[in-house]
C-alpha atoms as a PDB file:
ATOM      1  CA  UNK A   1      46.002  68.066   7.337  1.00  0.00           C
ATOM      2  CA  UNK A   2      43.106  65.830   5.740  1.00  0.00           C
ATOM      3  CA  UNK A   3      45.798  64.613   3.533  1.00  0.00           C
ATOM      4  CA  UNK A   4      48.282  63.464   5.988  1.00  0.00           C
ATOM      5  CA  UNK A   5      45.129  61.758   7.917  1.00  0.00           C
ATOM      6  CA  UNK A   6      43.888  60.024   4.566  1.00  0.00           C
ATOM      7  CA  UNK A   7      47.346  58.709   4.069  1.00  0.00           C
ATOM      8  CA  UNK A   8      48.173  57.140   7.135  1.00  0.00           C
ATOM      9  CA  UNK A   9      44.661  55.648   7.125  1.00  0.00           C
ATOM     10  CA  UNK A  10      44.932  54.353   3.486  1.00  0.00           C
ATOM     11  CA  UNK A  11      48.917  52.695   4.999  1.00  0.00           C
ATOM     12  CA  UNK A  12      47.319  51.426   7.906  1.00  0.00           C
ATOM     13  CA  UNK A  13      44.910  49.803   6.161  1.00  0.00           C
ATOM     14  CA  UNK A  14      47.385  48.132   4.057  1.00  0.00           C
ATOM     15  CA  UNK A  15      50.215  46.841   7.074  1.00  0.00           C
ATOM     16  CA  UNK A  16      46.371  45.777   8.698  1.00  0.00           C
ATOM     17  CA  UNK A  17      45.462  43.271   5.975  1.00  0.00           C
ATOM     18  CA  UNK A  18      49.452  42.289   4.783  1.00  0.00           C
ATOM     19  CA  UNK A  19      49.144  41.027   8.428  1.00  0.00           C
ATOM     20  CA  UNK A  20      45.607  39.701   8.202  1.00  0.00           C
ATOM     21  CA  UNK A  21      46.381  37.578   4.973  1.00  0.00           C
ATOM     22  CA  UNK A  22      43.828  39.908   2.448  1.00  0.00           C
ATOM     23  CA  UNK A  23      47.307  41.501   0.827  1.00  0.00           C
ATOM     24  CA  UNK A  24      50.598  40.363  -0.151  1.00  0.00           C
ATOM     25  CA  UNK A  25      53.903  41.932   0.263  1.00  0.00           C
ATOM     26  CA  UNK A  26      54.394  42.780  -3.989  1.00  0.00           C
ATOM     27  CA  UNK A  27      50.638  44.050  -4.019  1.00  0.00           C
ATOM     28  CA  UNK A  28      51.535  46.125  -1.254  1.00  0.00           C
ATOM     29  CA  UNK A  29      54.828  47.181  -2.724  1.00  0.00           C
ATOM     30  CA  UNK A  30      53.234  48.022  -5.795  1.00  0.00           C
ATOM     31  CA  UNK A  31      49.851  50.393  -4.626  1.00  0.00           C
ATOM     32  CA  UNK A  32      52.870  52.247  -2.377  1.00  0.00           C
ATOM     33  CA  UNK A  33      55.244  52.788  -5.192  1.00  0.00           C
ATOM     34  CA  UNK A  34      52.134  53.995  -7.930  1.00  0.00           C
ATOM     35  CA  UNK A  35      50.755  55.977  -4.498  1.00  0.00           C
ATOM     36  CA  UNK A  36      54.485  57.845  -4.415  1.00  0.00           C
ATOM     37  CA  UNK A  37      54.971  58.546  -7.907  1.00  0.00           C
ATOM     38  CA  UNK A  38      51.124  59.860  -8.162  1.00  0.00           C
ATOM     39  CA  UNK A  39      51.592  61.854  -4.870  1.00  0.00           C
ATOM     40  CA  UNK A  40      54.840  63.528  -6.164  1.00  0.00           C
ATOM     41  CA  UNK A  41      53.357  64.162  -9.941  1.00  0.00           C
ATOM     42  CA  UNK A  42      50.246  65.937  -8.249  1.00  0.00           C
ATOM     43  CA  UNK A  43      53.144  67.859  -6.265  1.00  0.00           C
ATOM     44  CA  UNK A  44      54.820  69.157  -8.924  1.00  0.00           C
ATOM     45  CA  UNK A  45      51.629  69.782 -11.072  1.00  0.00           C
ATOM     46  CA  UNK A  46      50.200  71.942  -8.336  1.00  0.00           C
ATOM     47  CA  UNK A  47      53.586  73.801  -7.869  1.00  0.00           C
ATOM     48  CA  UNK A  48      53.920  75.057 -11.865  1.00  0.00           C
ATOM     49  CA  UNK A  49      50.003  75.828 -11.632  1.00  0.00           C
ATOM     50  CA  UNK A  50      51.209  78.025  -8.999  1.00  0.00           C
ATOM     51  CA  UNK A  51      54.032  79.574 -10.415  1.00  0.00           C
ATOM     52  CA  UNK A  52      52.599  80.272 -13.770  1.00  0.00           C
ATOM     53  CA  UNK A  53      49.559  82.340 -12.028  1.00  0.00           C
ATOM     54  CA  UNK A  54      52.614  84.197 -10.363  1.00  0.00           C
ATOM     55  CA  UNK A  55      54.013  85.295 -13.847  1.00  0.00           C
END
């Protein structure tokens, strides 16, 4: 639940200064795509730590 909370914080943070001038739309683009691919690493990381403690 933290998580999720972060997140949407961190992503409305970001659309708040795209619109505010402080970001542009490939910076943007760019910390959401390395966020994704980091986020879904971490994902599948955690779930072969998990199954090689079930084996």
């Amino acid at each position: 639940m933290l998580t999720m909370i972060g997140t949407g914080a961190v992503f409305f943070t970001m659309i708040f200064a795209e619109k505010k001038g402080w970001l542009d739309v490939e910076k943007a683009k760019t910390i959401i795509n390395i966020g994704m691919m980091s986020g879904i690493c971490i994902a599948l990381l955690y779930f072969v730590h998990i199954l090689s403690k079930m084996f």
